[in-house]
Protein backbone atom coordinates (compact mmCIF):
# COMPACT_ATOMS: atom_id res chain seq x y z
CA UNK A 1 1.99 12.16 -5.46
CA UNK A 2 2.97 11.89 -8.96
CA UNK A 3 2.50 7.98 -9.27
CA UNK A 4 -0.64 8.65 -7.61
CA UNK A 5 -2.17 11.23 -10.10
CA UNK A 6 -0.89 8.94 -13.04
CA UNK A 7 -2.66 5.85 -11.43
CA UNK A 8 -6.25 7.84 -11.52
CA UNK A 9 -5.73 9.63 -14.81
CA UNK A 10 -7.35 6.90 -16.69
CA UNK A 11 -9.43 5.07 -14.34
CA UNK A 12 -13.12 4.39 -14.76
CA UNK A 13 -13.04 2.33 -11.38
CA UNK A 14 -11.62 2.98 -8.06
CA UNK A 15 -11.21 -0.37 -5.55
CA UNK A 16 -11.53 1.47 -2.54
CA UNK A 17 -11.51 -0.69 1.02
CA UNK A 18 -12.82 -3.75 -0.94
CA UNK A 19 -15.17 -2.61 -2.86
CA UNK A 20 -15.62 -1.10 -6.71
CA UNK A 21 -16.72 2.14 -7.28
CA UNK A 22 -17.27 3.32 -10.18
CA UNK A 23 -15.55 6.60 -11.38
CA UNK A 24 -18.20 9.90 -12.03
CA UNK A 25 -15.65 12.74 -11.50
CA UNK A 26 -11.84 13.01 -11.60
CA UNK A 27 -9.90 16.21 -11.30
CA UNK A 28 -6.41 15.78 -12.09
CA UNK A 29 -4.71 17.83 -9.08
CA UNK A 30 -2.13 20.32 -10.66
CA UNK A 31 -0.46 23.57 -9.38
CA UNK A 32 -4.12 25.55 -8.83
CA UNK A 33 -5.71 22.46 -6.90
CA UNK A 34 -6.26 23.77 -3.52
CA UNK A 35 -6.86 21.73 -0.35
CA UNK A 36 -10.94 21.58 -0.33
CA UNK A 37 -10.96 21.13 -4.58
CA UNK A 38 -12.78 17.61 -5.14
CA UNK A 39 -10.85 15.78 -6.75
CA UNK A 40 -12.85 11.91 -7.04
CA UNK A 41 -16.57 11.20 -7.12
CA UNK A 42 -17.17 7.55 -7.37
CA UNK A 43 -20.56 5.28 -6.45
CA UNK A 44 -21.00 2.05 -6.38
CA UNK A 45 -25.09 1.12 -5.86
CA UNK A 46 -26.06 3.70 -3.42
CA UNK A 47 -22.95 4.66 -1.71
CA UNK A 48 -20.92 7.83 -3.22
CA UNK A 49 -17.79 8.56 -2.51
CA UNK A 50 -15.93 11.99 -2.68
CA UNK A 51 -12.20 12.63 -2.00
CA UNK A 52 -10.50 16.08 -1.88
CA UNK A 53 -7.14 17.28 -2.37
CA UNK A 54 -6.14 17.09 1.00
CA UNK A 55 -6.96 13.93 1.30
CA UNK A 56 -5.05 12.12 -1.24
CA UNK A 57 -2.08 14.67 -0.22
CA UNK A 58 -0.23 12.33 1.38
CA UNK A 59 -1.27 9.27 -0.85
CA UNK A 60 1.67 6.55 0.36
CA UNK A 61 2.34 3.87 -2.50
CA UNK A 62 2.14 -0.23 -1.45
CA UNK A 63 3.02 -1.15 -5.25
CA UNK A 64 1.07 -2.40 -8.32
CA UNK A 65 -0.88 1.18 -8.33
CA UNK A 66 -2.64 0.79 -4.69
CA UNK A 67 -2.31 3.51 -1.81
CA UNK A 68 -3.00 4.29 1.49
CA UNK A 69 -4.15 7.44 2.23
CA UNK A 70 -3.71 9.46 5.41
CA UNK A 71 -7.21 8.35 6.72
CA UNK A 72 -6.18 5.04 6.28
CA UNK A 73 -8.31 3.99 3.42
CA UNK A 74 -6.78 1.98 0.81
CA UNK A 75 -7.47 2.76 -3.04
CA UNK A 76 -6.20 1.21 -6.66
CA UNK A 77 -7.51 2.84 -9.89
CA UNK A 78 -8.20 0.88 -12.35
CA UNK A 79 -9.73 0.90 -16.28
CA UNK A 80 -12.78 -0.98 -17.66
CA UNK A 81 -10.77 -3.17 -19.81
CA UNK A 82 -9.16 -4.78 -16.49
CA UNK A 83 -12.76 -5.94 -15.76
CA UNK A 84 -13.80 -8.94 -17.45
């Protein structure tokens, strides 16, 4: 979890299943982040994304700051000044 929260502490984009969202919320979880706490809002044209605690719980690492999380989805955070 900890490589996890330090991947999304500074990202204004999330690449989630192939495609970019851009980051509107992030909660940094810490020891009063319960289950249902949102924790990621990101859009990208007019589909939102929202992830809770629970579902990044389990967040398993596949390198170079990408994860799978327990539903499967795949993420990678990312700052604007990878974009070019």
């Amino acid at each position: 979890m900890l490589n996890f929260i330090e991947a999304m502490q500074n990202a204004d984009f999330v690449f989630i299943d192939r495609e970019i969202f851009e980051t509107r919320y992030l909660r940094i979880p810490d020891e009063n982040t319960v289950a249902d706490d949102i924790v990621l809002e990101a859009s990208h044209d007019d589909t939102e994304v929202t992830l809770i605690h629970s579902d990044i719980d389990q967040a398993k690492p596949l390198g170079a700051d990408f994860f799978r999380l327990k539903n499967g989805m795949v993420v990678h955070f990312f700052a604007a000044t990878v974009v070019h």
